[in-house]
C-alpha atoms as a PDB file:
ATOM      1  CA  UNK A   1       0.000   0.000   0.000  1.00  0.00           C
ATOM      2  CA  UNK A   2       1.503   3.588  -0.712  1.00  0.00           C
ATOM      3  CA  UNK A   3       0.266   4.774   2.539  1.00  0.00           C
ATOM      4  CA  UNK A   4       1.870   8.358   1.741  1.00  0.00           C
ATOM      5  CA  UNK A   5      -0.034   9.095  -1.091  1.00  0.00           C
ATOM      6  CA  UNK A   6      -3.154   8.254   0.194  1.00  0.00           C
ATOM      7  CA  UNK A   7      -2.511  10.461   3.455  1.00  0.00           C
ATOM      8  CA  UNK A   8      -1.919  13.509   1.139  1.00  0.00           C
ATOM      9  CA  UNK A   9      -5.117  12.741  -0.599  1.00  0.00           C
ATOM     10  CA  UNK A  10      -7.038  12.216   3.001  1.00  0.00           C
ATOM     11  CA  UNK A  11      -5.634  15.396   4.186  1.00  0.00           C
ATOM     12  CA  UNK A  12      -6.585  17.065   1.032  1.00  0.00           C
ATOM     13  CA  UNK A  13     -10.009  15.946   1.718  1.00  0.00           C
ATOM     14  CA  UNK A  14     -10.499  14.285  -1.807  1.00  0.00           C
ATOM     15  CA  UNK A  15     -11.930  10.888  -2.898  1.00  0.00           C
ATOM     16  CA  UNK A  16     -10.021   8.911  -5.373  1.00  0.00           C
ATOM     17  CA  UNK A  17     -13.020   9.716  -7.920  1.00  0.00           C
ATOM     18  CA  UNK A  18     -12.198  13.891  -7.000  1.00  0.00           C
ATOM     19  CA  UNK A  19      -8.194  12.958  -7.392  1.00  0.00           C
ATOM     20  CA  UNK A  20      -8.806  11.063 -10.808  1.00  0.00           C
ATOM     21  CA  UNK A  21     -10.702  13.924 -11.981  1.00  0.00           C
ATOM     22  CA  UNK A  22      -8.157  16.542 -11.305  1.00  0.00           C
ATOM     23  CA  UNK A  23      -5.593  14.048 -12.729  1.00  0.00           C
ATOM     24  CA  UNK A  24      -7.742  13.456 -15.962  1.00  0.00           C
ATOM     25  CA  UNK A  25      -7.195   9.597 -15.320  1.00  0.00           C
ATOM     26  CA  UNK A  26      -9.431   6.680 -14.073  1.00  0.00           C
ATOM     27  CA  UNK A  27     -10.112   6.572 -10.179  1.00  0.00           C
ATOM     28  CA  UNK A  28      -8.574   2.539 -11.090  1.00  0.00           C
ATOM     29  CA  UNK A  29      -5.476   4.304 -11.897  1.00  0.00           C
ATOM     30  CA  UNK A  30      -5.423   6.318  -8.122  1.00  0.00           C
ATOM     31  CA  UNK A  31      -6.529   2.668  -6.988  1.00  0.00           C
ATOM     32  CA  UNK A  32      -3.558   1.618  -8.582  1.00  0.00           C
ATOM     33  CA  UNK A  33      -1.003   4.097  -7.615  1.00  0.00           C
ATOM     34  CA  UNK A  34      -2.388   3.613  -3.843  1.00  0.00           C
ATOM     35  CA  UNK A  35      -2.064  -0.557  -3.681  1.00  0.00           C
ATOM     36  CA  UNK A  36       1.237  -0.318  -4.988  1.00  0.00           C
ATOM     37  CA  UNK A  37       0.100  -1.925  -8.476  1.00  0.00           C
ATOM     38  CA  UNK A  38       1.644   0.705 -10.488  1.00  0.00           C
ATOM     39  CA  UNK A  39       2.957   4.343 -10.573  1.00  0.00           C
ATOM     40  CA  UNK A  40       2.314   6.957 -12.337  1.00  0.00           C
ATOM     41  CA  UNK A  41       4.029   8.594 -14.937  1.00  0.00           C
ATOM     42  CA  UNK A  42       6.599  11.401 -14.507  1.00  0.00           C
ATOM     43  CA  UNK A  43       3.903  13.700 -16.376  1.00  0.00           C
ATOM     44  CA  UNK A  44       1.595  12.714 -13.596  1.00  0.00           C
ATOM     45  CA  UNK A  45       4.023  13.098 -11.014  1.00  0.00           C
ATOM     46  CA  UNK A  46       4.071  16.787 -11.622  1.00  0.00           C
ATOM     47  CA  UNK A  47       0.752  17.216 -11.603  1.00  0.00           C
ATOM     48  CA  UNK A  48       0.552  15.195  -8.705  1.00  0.00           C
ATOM     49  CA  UNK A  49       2.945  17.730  -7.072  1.00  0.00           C
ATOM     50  CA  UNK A  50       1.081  20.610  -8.016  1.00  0.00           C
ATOM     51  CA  UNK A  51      -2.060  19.541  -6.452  1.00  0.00           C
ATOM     52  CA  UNK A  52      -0.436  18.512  -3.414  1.00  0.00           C
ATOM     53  CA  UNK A  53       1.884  21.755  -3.280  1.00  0.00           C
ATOM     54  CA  UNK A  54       5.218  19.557  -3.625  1.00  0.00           C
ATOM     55  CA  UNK A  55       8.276  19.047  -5.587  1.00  0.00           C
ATOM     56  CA  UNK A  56       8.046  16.525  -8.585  1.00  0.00           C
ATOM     57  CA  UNK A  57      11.366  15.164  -6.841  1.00  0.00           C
ATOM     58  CA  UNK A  58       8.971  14.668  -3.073  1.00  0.00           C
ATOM     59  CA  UNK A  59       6.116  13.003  -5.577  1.00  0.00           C
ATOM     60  CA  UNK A  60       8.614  10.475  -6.704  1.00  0.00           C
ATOM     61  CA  UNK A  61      10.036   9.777  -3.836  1.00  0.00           C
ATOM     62  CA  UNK A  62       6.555   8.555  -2.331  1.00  0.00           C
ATOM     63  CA  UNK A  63       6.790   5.698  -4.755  1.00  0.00           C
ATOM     64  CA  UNK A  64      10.746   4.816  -4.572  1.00  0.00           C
ATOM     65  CA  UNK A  65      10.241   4.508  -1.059  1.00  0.00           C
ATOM     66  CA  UNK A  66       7.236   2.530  -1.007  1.00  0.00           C
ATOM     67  CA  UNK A  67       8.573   0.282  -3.798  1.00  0.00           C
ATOM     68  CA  UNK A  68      10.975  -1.361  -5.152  1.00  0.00           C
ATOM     69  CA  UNK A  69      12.033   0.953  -7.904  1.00  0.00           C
ATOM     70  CA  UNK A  70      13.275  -1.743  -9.883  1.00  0.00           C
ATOM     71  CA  UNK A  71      10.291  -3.697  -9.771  1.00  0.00           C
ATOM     72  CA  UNK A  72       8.998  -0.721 -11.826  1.00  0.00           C
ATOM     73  CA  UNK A  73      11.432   0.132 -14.020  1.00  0.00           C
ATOM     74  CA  UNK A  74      10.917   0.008 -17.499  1.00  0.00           C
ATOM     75  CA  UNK A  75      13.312  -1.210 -19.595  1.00  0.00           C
ATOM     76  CA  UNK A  76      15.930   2.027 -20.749  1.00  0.00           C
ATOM     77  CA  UNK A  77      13.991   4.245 -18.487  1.00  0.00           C
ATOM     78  CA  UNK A  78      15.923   5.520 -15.616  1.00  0.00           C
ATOM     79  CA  UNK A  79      15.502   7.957 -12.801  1.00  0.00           C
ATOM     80  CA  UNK A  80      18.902   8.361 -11.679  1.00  0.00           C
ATOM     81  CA  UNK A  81      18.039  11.256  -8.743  1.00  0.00           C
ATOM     82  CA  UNK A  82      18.485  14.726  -9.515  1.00  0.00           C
ATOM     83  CA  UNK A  83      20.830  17.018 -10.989  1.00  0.00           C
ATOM     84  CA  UNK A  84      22.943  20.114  -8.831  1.00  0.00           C
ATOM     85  CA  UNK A  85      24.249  23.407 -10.674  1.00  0.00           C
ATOM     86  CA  UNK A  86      27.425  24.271  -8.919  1.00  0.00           C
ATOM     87  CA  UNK A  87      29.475  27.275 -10.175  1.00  0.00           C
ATOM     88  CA  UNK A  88      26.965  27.522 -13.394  1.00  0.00           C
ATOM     89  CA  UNK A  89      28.292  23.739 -13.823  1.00  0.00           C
ATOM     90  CA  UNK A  90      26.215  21.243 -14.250  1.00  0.00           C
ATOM     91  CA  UNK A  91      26.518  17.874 -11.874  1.00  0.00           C
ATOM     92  CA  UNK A  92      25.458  14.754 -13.782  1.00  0.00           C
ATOM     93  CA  UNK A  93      24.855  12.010 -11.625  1.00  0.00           C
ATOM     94  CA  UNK A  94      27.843   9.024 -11.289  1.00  0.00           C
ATOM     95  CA  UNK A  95      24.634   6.390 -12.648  1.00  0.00           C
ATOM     96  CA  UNK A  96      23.861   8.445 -15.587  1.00  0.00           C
ATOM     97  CA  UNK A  97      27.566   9.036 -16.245  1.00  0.00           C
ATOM     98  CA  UNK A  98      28.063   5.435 -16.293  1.00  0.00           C
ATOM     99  CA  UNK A  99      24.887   4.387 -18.334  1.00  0.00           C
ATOM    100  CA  UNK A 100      25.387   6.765 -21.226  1.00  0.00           C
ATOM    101  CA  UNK A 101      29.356   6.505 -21.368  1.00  0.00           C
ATOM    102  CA  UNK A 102      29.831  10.135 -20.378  1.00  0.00           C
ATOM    103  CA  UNK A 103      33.314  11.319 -19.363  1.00  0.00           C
ATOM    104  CA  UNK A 104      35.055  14.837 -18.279  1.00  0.00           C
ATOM    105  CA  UNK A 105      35.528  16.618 -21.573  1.00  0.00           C
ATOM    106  CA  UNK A 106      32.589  15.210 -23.318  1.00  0.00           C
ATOM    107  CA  UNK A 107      30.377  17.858 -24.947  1.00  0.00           C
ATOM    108  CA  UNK A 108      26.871  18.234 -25.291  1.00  0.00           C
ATOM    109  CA  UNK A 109      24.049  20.150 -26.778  1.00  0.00           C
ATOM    110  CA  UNK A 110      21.556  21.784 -24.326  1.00  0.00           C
ATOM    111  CA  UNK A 111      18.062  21.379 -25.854  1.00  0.00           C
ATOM    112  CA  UNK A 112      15.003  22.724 -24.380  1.00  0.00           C
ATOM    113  CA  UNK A 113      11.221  23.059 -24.413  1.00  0.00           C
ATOM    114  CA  UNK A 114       9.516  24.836 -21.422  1.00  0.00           C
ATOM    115  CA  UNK A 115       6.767  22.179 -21.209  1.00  0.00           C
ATOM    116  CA  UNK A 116       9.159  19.241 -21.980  1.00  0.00           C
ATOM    117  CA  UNK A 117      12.125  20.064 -20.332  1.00  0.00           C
ATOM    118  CA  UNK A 118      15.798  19.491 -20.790  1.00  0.00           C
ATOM    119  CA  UNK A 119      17.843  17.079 -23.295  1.00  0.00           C
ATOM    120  CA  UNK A 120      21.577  16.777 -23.571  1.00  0.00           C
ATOM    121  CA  UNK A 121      22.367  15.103 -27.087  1.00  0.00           C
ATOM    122  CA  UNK A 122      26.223  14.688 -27.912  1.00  0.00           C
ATOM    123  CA  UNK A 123      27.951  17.060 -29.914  1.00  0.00           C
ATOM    124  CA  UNK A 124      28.513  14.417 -32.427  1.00  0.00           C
ATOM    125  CA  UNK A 125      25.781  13.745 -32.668  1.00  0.00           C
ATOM    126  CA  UNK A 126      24.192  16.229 -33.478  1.00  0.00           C
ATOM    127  CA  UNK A 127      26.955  17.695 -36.050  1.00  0.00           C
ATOM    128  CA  UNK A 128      26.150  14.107 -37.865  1.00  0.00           C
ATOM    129  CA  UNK A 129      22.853  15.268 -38.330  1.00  0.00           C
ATOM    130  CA  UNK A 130      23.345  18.572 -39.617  1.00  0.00           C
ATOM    131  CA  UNK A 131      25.788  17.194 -41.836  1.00  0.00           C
ATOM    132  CA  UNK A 132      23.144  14.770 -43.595  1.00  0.00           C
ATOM    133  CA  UNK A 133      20.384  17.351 -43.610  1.00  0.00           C
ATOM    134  CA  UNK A 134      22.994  20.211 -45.303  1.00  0.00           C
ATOM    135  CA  UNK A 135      24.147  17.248 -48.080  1.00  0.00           C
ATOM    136  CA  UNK A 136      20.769  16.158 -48.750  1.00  0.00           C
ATOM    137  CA  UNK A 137      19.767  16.719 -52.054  1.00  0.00           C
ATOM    138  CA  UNK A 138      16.285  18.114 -50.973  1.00  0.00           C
ATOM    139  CA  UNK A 139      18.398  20.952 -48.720  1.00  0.00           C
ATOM    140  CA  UNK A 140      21.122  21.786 -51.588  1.00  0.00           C
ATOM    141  CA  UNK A 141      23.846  19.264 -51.326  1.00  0.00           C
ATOM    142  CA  UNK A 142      24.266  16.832 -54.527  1.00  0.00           C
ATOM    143  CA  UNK A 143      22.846  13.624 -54.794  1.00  0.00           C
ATOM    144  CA  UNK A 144      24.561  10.550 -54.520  1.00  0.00           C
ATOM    145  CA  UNK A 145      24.422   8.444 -57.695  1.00  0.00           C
END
């Protein structure tokens, strides 16, 4: 049982029927979340932790600590904690490091959407790209024949 979540809701004074609604998902799915049979998505998490008045990062920690993350985990989907900006650095967590093969001196492109977030793609990535887009035929370049 995910005790937590259903204290938040209690003290909010909602039923799981109210919470759903709010959520625009089936009161099953706050069933759900509340046994323990699944958790919600990251999408839901944050709107989970605006109608509790919490941090996405408190939301999700209601369900790694009632769970065994792992036991939820879909395959190439990782949470791997969150990130700190020292000194207008970013910190990258030593998991994420090691899953994605990043080292010191690596370089990245920032991408960004306000309602999406964050991405970091590899430089090389990303100059690939633009290299097939610029020598496409349809852009310009000449066609291979």
């Amino acid at each position: 049982m995910n005790d937590k979540l259903r204290d938040l809701r209690m003290h909010a004074k909602m039923t799981q029927e109210e919470l759903a609604e709010r959520m625009n998902v089936s009161r099953q799915s706050v069933a759900k979340w509340e046994n323990g049979e699944s958790v919600p998505d990251i999408i839901k998490c944050g709107e989970l932790a605006k109608v509790f008045d919490l941090s996405v990062e408190d939301i999700a920690n209601i369900f790694l600590e009632e769970n065994d993350a792992k036991s939820f985990k879909p395959k190439n989907k990782f949470i791997f904690g969150k990130c700190v900006i020292e000194d207008n650095k970013i910190v990258i967590p030593d998991e994420a490091m090691r899953v994605f093969g990043m080292k010191n001196g690596d370089e990245f492109v920032m991408l960004g959407d306000i309602e999406q977030g964050i991405a970091l793609t590899p430089l090389k990535q990303v100059d690939d790209f633009i290299r097939e887009v610029v020598n496409a035929p349809t852009y310009g370049g000449e066609s291979k024949k």
